[in-house]
C-alpha atoms as a PDB file:
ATOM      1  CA  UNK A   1      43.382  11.834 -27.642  1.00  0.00           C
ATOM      2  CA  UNK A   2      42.233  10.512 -30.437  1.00  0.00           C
ATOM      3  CA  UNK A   3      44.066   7.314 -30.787  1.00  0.00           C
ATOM      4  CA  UNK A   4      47.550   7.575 -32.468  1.00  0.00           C
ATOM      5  CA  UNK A   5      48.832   5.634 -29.918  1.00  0.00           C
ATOM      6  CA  UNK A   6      46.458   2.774 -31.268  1.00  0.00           C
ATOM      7  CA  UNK A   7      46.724   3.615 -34.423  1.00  0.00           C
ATOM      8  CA  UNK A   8      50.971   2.595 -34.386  1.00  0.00           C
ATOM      9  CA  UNK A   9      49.786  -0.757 -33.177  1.00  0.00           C
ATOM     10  CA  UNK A  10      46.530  -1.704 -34.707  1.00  0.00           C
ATOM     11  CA  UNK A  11      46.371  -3.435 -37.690  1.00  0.00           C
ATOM     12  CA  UNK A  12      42.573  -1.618 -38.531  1.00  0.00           C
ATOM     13  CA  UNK A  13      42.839   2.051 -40.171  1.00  0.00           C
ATOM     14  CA  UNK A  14      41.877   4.642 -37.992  1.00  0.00           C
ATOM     15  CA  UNK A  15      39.204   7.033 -39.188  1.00  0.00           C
ATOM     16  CA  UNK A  16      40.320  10.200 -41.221  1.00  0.00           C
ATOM     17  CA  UNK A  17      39.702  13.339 -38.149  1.00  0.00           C
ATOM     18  CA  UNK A  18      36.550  15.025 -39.102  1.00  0.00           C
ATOM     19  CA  UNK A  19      35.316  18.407 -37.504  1.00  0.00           C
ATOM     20  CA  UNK A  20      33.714  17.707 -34.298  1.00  0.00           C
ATOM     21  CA  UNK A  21      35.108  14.593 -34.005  1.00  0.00           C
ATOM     22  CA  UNK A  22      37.917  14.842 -31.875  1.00  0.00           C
ATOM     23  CA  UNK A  23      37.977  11.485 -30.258  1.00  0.00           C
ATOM     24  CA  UNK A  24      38.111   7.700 -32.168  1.00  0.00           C
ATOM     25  CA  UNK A  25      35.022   7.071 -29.982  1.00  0.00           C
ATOM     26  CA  UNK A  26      33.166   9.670 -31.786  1.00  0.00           C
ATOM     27  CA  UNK A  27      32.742   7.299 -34.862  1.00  0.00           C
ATOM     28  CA  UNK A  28      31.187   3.629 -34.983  1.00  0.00           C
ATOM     29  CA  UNK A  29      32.192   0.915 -37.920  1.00  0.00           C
ATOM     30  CA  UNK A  30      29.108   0.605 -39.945  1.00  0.00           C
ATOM     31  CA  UNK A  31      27.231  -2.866 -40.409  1.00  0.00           C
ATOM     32  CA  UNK A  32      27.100  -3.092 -44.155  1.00  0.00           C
ATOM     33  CA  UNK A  33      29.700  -4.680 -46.345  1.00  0.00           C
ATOM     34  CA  UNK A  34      32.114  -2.208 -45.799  1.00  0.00           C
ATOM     35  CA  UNK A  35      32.319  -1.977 -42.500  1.00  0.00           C
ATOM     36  CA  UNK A  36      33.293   2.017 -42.777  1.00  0.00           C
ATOM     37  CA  UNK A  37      33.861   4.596 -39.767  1.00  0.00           C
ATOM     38  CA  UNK A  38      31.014   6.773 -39.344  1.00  0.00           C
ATOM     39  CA  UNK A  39      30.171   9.936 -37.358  1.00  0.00           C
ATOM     40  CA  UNK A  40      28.295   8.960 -34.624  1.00  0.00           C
ATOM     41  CA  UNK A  41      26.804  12.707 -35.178  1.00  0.00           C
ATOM     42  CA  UNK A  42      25.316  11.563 -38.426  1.00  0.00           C
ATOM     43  CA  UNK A  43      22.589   9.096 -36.383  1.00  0.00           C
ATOM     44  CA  UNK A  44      21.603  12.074 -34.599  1.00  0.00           C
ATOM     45  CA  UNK A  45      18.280  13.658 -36.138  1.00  0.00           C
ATOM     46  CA  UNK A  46      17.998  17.377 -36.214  1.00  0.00           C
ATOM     47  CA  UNK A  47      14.605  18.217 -35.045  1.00  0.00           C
ATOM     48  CA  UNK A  48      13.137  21.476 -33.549  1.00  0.00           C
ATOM     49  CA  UNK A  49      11.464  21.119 -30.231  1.00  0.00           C
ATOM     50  CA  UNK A  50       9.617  24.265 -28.547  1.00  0.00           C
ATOM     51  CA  UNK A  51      10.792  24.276 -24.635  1.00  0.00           C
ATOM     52  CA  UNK A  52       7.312  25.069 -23.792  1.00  0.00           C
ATOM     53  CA  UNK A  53       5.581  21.966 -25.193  1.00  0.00           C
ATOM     54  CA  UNK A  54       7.943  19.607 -23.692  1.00  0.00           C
ATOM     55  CA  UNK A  55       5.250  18.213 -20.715  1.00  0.00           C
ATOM     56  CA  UNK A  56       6.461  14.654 -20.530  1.00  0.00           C
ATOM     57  CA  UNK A  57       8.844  13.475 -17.976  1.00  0.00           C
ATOM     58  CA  UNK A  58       9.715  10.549 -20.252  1.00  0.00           C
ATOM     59  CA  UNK A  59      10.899  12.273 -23.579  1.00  0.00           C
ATOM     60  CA  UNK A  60      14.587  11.273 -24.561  1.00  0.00           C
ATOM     61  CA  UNK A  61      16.244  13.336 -26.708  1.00  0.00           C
ATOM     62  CA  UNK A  62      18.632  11.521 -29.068  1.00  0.00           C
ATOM     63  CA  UNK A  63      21.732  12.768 -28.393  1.00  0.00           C
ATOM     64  CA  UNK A  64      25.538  11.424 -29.644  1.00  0.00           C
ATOM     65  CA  UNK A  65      25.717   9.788 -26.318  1.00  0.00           C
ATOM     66  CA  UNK A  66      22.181   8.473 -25.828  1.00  0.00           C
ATOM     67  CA  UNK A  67      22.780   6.710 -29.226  1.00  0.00           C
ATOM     68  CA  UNK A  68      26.040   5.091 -27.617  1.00  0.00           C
ATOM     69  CA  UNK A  69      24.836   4.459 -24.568  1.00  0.00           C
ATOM     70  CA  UNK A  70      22.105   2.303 -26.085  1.00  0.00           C
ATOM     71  CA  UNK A  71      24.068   0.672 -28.442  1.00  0.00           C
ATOM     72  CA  UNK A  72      26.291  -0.802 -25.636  1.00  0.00           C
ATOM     73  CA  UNK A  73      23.157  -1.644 -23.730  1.00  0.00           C
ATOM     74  CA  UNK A  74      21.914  -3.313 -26.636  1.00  0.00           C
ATOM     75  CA  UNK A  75      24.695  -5.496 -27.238  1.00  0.00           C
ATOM     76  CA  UNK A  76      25.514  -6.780 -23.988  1.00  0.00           C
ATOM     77  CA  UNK A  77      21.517  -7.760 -23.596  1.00  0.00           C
ATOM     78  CA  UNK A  78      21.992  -9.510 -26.546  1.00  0.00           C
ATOM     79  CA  UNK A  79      24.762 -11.451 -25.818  1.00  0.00           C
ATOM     80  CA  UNK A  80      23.280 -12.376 -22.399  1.00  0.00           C
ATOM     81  CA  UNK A  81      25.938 -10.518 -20.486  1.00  0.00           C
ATOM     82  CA  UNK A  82      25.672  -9.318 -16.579  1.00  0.00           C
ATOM     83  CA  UNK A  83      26.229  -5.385 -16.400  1.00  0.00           C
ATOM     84  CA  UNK A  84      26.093  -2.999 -13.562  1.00  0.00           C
ATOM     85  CA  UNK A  85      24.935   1.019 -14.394  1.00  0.00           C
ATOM     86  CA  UNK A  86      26.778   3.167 -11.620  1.00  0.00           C
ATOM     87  CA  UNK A  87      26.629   6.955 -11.553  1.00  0.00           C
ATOM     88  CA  UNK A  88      25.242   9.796  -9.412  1.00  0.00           C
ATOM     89  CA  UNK A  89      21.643  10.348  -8.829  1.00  0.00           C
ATOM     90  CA  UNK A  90      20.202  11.723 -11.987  1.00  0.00           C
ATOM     91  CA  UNK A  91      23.094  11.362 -14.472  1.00  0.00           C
ATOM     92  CA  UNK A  92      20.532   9.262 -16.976  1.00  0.00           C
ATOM     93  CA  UNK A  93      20.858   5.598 -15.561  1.00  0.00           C
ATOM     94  CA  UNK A  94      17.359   4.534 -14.866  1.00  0.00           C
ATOM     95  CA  UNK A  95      16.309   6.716 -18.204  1.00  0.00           C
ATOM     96  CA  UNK A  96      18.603   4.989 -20.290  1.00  0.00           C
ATOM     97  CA  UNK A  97      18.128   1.569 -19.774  1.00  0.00           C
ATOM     98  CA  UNK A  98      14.274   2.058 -19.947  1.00  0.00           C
ATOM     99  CA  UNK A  99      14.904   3.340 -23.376  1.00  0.00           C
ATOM    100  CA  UNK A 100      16.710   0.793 -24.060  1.00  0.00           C
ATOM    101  CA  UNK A 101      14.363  -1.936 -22.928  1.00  0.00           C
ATOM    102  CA  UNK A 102      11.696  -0.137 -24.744  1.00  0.00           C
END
């Protein structure tokens, strides 16, 4: 879906669909004066990593939803507010909050 429904009832203009973006949550509003809908793909650095290098435990790669994930974290911690991570053993919890923090 990507959000025609609240599109026909929301007085903010949706995003124009982009390739690869097949959802409204796959774009952010933008700080700066505009306050624009941008790609959450286009915060995503493209780096090349060699599997066989790759020794710590601890690396995070920046992903679409690593970047989203922290942004939520980020704005509830800085607004003070009480949040509960739930998920299965080793879907990214701990990881991501530790980011986060960091």
């Amino acid at each position: 879906m990507y959000g025609e429904e609240i599109g026909q009832i929301s007085p903010i203009t949706l995003p124009n669909k982009l390739p690869g973006c097949e959802s409204i949550i796959d774009f952010e509003v933008s700080l700066d004066k505009d306050g624009d809908w941008v790609p959450w793909k286009k915060k995503v650095p493209t780096i090349e990593i060699d599997p066989h290098k790759v020794t710590d435990a601890d690396l995070i790669i920046t992903t679409v939803d690593t970047l989203r994930h922290q942004e939520v974290l980020c704005s509830w911690l800085s607004e003070h507010r009480p949040f509960i991570l739930c998920g299965p053993p080793g879907s990214g919890k701990t990881m991501t909050l530790m980011s986060t923090l960091k």
